[in-house]
PDB file of N, CA and C in Angstrom:
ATOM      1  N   UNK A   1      21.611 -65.591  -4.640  1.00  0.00           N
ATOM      2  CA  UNK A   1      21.913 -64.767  -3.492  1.00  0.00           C
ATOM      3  C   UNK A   1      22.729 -63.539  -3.886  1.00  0.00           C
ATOM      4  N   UNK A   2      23.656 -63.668  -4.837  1.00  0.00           N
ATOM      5  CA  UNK A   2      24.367 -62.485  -5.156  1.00  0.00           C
ATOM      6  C   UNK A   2      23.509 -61.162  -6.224  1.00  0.00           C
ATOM      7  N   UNK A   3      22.663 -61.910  -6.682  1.00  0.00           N
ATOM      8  CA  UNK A   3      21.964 -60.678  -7.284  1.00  0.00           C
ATOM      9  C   UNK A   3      21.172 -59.646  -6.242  1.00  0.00           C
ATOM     10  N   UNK A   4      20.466 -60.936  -5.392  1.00  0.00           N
ATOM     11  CA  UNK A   4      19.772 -60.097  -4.300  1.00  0.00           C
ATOM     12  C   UNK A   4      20.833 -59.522  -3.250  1.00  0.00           C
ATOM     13  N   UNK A   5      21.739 -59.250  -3.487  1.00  0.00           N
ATOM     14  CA  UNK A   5      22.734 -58.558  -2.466  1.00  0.00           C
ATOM     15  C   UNK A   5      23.383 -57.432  -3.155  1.00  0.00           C
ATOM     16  N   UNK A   6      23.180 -57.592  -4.680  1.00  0.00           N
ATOM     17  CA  UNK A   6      24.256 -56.525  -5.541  1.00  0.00           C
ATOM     18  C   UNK A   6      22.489 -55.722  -4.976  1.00  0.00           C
ATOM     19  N   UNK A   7      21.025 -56.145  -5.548  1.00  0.00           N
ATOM     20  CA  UNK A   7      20.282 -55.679  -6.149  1.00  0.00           C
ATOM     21  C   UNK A   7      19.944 -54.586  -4.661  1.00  0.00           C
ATOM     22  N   UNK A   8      20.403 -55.105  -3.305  1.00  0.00           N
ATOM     23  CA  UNK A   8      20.022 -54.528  -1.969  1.00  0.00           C
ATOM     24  C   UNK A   8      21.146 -53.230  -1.913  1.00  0.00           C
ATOM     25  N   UNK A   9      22.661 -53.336  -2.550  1.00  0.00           N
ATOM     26  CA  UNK A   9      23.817 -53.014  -2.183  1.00  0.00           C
ATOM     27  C   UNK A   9      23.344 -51.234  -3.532  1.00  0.00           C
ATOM     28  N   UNK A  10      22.606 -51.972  -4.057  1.00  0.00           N
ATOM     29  CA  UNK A  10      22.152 -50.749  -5.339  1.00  0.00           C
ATOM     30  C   UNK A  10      20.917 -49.917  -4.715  1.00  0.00           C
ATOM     31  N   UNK A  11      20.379 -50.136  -4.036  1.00  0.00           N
ATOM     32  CA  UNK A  11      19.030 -49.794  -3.725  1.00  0.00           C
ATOM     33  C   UNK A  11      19.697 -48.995  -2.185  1.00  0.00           C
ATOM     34  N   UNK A  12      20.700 -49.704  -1.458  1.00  0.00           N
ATOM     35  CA  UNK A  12      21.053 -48.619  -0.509  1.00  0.00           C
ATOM     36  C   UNK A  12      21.987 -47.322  -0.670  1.00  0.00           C
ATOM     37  N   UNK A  13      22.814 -47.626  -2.296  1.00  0.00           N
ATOM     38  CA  UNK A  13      23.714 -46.325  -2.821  1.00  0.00           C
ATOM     39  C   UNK A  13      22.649 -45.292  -3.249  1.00  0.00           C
ATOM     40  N   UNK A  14      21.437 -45.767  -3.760  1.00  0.00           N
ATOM     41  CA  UNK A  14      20.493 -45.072  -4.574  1.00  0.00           C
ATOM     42  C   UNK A  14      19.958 -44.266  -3.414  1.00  0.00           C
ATOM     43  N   UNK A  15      19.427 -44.686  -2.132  1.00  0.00           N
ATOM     44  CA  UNK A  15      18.609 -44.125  -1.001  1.00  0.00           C
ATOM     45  C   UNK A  15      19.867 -43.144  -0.319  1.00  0.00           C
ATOM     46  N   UNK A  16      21.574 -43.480  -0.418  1.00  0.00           N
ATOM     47  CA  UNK A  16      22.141 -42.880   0.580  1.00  0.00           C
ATOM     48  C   UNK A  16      22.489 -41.797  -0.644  1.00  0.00           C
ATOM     49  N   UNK A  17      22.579 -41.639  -2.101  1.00  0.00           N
ATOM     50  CA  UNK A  17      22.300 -40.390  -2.490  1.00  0.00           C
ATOM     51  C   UNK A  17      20.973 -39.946  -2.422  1.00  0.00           C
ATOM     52  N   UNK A  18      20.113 -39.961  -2.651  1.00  0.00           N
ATOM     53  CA  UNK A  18      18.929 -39.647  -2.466  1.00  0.00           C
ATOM     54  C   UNK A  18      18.494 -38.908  -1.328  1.00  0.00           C
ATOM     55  N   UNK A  19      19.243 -39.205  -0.036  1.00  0.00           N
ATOM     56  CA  UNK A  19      19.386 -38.523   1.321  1.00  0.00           C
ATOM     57  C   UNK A  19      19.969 -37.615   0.969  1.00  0.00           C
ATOM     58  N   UNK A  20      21.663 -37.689   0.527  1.00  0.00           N
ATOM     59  CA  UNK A  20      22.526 -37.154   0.573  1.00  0.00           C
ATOM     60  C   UNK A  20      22.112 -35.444  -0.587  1.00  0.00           C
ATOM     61  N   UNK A  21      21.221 -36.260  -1.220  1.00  0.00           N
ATOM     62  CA  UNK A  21      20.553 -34.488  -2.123  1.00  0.00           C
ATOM     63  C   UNK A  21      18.879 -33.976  -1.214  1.00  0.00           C
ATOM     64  N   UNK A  22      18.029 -34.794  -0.570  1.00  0.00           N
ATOM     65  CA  UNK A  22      17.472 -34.170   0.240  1.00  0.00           C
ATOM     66  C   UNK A  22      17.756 -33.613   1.680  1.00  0.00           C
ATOM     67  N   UNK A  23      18.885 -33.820   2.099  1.00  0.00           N
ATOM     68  CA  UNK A  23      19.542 -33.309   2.910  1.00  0.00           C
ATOM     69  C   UNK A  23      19.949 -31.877   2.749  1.00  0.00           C
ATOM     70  N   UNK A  24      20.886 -31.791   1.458  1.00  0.00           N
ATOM     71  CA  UNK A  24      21.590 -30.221   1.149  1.00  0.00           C
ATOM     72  C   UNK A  24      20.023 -29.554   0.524  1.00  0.00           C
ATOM     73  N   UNK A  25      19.268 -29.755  -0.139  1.00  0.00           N
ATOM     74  CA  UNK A  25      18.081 -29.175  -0.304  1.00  0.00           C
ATOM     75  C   UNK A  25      17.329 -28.378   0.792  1.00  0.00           C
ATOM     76  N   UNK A  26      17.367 -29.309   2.226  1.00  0.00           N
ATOM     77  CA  UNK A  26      16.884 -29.286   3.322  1.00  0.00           C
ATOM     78  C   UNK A  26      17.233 -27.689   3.835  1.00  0.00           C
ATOM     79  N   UNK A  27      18.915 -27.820   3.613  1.00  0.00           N
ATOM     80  CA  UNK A  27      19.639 -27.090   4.259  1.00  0.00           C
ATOM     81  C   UNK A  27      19.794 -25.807   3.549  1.00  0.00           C
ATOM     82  N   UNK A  28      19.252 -25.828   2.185  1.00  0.00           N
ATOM     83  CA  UNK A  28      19.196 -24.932   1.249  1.00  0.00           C
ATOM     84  C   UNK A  28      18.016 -23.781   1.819  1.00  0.00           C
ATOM     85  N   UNK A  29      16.608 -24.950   1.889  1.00  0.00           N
ATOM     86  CA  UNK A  29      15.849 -24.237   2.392  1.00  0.00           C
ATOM     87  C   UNK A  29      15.783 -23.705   3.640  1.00  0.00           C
ATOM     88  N   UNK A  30      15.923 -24.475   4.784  1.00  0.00           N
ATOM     89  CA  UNK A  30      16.224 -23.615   6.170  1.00  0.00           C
ATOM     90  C   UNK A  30      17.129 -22.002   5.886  1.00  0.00           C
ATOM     91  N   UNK A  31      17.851 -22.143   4.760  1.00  0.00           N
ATOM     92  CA  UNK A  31      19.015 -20.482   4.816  1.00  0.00           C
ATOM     93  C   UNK A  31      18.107 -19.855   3.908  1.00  0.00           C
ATOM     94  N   UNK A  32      17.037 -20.226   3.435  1.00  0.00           N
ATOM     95  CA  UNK A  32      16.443 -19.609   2.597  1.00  0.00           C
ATOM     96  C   UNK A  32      14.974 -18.744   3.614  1.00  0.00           C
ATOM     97  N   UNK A  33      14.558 -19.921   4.161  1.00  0.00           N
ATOM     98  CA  UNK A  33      13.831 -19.428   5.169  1.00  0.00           C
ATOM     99  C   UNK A  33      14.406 -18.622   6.215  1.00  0.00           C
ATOM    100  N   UNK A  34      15.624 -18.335   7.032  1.00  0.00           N
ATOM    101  CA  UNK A  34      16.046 -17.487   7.582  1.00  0.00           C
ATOM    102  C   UNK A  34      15.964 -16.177   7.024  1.00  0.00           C
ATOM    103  N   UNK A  35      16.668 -16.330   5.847  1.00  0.00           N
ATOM    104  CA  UNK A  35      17.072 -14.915   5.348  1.00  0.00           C
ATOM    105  C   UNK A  35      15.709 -14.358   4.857  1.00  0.00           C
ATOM    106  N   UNK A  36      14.484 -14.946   4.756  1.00  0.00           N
ATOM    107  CA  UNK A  36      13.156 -13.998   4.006  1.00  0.00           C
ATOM    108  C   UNK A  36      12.313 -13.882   5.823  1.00  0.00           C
ATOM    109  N   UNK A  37      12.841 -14.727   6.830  1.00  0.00           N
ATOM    110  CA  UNK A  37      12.780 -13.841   8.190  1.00  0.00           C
ATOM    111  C   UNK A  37      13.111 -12.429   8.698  1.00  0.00           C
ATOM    112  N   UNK A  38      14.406 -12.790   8.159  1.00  0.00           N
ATOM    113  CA  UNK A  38      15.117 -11.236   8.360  1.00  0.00           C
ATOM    114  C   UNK A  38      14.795 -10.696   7.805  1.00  0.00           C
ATOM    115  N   UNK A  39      14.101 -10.843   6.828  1.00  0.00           N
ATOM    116  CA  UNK A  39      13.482  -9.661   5.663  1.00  0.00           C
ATOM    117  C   UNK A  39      12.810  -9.251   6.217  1.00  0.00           C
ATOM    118  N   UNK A  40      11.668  -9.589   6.844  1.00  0.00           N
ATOM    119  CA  UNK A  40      10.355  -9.760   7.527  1.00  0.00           C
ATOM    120  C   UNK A  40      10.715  -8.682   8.787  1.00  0.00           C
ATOM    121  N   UNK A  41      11.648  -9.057   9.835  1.00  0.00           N
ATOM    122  CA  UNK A  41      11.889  -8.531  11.037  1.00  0.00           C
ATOM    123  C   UNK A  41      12.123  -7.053  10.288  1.00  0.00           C
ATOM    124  N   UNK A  42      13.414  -7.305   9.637  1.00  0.00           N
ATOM    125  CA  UNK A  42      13.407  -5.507   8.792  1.00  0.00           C
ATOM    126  C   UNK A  42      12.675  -4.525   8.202  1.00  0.00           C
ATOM    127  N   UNK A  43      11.886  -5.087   7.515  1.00  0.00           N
ATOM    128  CA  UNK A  43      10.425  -4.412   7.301  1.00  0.00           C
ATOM    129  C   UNK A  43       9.553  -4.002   8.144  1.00  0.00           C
ATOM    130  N   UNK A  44       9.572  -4.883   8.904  1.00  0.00           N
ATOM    131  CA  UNK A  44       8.489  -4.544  10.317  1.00  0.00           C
ATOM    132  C   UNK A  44       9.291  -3.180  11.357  1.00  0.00           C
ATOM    133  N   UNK A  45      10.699  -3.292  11.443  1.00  0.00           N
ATOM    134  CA  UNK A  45      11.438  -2.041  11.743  1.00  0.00           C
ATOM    135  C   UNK A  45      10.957  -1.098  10.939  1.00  0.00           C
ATOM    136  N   UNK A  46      11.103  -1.076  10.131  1.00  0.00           N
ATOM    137  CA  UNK A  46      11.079   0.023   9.112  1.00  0.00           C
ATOM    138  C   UNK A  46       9.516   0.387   9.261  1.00  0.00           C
ATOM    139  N   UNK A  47       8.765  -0.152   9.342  1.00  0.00           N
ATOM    140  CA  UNK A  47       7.378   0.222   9.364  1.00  0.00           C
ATOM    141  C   UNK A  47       7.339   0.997  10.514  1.00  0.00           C
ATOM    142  N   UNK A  48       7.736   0.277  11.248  1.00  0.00           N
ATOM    143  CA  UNK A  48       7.857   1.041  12.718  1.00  0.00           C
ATOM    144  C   UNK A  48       7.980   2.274  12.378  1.00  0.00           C
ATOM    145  N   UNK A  49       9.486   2.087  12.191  1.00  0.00           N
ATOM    146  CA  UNK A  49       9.510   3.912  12.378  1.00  0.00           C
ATOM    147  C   UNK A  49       9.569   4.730  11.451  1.00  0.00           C
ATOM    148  N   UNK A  50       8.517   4.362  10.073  1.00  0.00           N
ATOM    149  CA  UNK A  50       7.475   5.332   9.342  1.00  0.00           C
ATOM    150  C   UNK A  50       6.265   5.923   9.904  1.00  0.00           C
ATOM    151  N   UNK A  51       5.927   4.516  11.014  1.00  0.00           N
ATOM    152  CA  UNK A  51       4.708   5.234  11.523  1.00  0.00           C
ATOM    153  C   UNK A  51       5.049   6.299  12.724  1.00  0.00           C
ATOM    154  N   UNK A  52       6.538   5.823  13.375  1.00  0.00           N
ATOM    155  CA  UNK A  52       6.568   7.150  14.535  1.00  0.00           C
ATOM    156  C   UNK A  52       6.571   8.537  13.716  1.00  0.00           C
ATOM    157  N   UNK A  53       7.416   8.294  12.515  1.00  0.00           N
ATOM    158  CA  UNK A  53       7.471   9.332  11.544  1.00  0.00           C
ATOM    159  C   UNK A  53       5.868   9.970  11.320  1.00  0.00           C
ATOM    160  N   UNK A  54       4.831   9.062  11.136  1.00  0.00           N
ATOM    161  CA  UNK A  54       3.830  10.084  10.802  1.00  0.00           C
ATOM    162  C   UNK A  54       3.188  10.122  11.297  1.00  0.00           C
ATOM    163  N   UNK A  55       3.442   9.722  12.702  1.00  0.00           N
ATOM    164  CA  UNK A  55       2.231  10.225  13.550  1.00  0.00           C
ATOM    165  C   UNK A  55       3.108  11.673  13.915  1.00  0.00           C
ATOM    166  N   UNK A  56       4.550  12.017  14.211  1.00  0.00           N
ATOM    167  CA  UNK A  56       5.041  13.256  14.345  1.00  0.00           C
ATOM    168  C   UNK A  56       4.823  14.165  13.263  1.00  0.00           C
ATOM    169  N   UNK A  57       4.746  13.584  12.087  1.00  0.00           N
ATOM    170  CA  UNK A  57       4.461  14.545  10.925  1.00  0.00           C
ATOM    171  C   UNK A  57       2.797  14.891  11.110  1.00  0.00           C
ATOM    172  N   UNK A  58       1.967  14.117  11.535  1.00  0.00           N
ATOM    173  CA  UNK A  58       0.579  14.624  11.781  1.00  0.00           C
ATOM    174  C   UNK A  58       0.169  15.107  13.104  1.00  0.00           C
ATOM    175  N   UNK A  59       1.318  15.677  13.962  1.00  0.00           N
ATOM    176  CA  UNK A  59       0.949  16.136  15.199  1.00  0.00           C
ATOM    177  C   UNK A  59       0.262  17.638  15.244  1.00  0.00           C
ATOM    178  N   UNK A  60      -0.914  17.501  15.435  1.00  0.00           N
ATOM    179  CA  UNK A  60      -1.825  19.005  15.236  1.00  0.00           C
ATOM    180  C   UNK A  60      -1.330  19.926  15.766  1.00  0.00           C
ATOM    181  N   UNK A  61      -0.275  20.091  16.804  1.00  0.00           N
ATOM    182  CA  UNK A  61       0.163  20.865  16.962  1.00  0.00           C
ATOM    183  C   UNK A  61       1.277  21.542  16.243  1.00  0.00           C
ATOM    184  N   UNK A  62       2.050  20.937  15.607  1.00  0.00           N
ATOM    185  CA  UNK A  62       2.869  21.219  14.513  1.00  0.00           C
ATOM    186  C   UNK A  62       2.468  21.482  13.350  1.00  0.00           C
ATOM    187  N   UNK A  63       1.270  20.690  12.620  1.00  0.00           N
ATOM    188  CA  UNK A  63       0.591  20.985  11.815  1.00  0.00           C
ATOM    189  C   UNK A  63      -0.430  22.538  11.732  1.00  0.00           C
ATOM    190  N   UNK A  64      -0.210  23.119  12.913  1.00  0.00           N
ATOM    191  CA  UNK A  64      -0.924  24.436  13.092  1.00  0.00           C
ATOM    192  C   UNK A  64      -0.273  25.085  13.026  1.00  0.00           C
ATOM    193  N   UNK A  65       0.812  24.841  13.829  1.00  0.00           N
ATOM    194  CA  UNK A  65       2.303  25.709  13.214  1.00  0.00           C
ATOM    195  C   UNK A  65       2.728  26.302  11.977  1.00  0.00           C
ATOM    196  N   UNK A  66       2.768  24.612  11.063  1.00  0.00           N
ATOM    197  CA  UNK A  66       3.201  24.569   9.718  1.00  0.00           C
ATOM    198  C   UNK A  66       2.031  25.619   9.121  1.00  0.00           C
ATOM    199  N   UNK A  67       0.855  25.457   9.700  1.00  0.00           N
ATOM    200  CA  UNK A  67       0.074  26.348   8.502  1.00  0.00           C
ATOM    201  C   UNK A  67      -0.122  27.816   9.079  1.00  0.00           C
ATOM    202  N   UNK A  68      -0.027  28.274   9.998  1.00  0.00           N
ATOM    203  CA  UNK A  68       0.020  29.721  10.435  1.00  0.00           C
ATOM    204  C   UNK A  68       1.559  30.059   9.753  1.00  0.00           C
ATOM    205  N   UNK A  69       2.303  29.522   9.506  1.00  0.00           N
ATOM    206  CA  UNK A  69       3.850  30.040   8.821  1.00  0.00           C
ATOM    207  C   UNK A  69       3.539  29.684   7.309  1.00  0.00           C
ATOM    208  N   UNK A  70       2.903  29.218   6.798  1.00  0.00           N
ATOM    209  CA  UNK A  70       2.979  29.088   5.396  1.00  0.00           C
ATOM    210  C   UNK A  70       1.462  29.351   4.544  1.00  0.00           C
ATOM    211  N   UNK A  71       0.699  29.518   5.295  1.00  0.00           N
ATOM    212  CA  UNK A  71      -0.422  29.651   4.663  1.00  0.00           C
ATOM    213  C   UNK A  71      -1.058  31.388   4.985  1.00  0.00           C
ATOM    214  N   UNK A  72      -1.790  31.674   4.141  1.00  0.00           N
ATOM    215  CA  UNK A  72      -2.413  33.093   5.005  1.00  0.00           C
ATOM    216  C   UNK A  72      -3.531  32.630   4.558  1.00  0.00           C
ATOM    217  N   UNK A  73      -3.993  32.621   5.924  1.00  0.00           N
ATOM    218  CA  UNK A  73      -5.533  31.725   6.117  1.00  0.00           C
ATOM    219  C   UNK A  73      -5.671  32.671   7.363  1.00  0.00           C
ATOM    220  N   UNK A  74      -7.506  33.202   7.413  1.00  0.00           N
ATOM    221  CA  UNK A  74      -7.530  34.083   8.253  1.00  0.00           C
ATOM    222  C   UNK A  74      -9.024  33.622   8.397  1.00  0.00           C
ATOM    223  N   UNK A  75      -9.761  33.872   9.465  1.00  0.00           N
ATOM    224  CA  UNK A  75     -11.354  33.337  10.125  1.00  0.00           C
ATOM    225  C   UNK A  75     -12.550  33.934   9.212  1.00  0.00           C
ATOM    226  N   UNK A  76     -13.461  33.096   8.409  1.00  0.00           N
ATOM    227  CA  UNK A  76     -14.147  33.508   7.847  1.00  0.00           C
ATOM    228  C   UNK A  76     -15.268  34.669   8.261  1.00  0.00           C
ATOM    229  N   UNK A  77     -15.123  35.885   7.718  1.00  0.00           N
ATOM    230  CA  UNK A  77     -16.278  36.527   7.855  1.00  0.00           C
ATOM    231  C   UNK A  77     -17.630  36.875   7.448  1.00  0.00           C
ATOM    232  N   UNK A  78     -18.874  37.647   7.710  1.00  0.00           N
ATOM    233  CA  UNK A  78     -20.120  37.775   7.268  1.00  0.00           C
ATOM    234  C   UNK A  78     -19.713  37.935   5.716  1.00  0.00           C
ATOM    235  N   UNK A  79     -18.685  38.616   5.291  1.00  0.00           N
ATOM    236  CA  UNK A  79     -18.762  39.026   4.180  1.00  0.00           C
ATOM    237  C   UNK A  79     -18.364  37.739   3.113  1.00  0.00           C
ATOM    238  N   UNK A  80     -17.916  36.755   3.303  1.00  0.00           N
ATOM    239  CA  UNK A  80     -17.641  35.598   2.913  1.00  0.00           C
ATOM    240  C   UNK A  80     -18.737  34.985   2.772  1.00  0.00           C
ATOM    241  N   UNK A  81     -19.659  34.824   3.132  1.00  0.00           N
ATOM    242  CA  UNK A  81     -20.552  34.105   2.950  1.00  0.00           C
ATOM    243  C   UNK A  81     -22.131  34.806   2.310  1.00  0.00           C
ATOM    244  N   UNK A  82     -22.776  34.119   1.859  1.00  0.00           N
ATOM    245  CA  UNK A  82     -23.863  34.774   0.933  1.00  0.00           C
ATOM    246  C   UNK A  82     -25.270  33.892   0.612  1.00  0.00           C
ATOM    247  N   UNK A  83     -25.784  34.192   0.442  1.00  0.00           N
ATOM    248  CA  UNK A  83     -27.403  33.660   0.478  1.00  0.00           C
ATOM    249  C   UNK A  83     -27.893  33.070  -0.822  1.00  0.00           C
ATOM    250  N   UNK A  84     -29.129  32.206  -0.624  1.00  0.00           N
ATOM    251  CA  UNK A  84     -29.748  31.975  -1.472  1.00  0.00           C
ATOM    252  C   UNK A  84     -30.504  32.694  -2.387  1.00  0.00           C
ATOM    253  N   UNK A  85     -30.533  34.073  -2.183  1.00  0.00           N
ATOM    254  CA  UNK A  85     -31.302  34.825  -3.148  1.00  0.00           C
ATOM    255  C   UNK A  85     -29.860  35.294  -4.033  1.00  0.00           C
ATOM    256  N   UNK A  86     -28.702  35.025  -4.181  1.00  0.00           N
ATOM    257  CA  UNK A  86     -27.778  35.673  -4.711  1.00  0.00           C
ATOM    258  C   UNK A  86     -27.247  34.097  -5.574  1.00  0.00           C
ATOM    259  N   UNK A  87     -27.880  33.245  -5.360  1.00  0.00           N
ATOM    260  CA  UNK A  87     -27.701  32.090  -6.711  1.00  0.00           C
ATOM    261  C   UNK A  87     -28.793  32.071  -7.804  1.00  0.00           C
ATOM    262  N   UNK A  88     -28.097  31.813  -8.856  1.00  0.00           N
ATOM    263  CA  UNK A  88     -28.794  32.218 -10.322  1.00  0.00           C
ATOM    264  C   UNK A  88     -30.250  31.216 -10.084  1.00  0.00           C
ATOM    265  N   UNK A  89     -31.449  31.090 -10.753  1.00  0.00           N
ATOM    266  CA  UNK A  89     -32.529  30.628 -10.451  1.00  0.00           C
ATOM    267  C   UNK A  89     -32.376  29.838 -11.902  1.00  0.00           C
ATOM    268  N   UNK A  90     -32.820  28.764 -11.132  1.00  0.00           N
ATOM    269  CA  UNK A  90     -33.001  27.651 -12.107  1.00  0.00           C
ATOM    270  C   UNK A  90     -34.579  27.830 -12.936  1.00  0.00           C
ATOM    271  N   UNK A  91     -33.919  27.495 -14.919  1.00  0.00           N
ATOM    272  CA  UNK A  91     -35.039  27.610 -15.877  1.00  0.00           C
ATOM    273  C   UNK A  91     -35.976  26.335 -15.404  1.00  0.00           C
ATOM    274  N   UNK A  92     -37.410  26.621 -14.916  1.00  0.00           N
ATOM    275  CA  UNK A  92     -38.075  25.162 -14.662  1.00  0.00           C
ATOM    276  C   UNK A  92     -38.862  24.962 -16.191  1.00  0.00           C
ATOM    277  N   UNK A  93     -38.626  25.391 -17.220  1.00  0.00           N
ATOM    278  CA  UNK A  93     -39.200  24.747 -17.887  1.00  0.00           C
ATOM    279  C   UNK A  93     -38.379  24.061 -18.713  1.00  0.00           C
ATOM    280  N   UNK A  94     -37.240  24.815 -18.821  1.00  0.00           N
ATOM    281  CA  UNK A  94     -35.856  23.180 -19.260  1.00  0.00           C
ATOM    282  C   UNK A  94     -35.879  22.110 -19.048  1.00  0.00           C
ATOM    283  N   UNK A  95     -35.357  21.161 -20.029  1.00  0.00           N
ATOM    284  CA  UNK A  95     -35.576  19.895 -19.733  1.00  0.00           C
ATOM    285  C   UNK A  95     -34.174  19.933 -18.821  1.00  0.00           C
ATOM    286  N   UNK A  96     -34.697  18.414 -17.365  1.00  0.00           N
ATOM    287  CA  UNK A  96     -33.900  18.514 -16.124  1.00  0.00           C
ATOM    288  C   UNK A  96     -32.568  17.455 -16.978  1.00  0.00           C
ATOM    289  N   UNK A  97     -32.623  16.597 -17.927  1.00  0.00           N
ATOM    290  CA  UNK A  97     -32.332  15.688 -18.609  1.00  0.00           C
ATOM    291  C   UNK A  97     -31.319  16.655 -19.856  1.00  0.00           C
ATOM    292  N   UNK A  98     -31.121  17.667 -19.788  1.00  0.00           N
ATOM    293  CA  UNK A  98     -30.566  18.068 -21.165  1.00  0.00           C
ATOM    294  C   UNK A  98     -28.865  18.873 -20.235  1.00  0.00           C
ATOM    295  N   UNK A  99     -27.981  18.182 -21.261  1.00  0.00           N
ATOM    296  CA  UNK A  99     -26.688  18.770 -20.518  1.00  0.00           C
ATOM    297  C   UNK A  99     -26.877  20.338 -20.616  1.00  0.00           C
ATOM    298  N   UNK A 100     -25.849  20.959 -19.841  1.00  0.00           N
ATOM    299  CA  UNK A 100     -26.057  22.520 -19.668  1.00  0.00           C
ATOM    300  C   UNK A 100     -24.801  22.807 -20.620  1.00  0.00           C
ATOM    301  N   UNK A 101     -25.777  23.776 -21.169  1.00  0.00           N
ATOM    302  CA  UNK A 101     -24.440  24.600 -22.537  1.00  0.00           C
ATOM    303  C   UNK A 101     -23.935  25.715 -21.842  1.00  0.00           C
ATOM    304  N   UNK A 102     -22.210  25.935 -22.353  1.00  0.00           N
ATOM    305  CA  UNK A 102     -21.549  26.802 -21.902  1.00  0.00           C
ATOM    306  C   UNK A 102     -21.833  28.265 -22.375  1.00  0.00           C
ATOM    307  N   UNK A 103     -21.510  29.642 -21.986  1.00  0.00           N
ATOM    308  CA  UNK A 103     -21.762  30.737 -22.401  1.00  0.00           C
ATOM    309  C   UNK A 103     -21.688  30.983 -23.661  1.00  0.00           C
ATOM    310  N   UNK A 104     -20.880  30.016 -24.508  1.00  0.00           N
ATOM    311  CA  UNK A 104     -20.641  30.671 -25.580  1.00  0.00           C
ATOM    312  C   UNK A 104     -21.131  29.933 -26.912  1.00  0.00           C
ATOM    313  N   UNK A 105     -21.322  28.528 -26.467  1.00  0.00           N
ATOM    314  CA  UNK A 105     -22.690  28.052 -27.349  1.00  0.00           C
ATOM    315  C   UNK A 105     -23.342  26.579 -26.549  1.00  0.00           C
ATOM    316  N   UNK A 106     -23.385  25.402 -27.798  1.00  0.00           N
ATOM    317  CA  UNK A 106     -24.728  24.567 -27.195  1.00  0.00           C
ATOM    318  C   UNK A 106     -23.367  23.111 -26.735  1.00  0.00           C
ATOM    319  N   UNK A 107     -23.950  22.774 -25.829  1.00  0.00           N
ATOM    320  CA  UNK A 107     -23.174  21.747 -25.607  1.00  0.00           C
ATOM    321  C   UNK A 107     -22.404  20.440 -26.107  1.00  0.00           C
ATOM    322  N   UNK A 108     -21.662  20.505 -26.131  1.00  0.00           N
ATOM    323  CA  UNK A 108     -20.730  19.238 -27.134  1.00  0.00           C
ATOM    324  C   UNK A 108     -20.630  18.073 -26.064  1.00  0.00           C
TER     325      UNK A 108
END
């Protein structure tokens, strides 16, 4: 009888540490899981208001702004533009398969 009472009295010190370290583990992880929450909630702030940020940074109306003050950009005219008889005419008896050499010799 006394072995089976030391052997019960060993088997309940063994289980009440055994608690006693899955317990603080427990509790390890719950503060562990909080704090990568808050990570989470903060990021998602922050996303937030990158995106109010760029949808104001891409507001076309500001963006027309920005480029009438910094750009000199002016409405294309007739003279800007030009025809197909004013592009060089392709050799048709070249091979279509052979790289094109630069002005000043054969292609490397």
């Amino acid at each position: 009888m006394k072995k089976l009472t030391l052997a019960l009295f060993l088997t309940a010190a063994a289980l009440g540490v055994l608690l006693f370290k899955v317990k603080y583990e427990v509790i390890d992880l719950e503060s562990e899981l909080n704090r990568v929450n808050h990570d989470i909630v903060s990021h998602q702030e922050a996303i937030h208001v990158l995106k109010a940020e760029w949808a104001y940074l891409n507001e076309p109306a500001r963006l027309k702004r920005l480029a009438q003050e910094h750009l000199n950009l002016a409405p294309m005219g007739p003279e800007h533009l030009g025809s197909f008889s004013d592009l060089p005419h392709r050799n048709e008896t070249a091979d279509p398969n052979a790289l094109p050499t630069s002005a000043g010799g054969a292609a490397q």
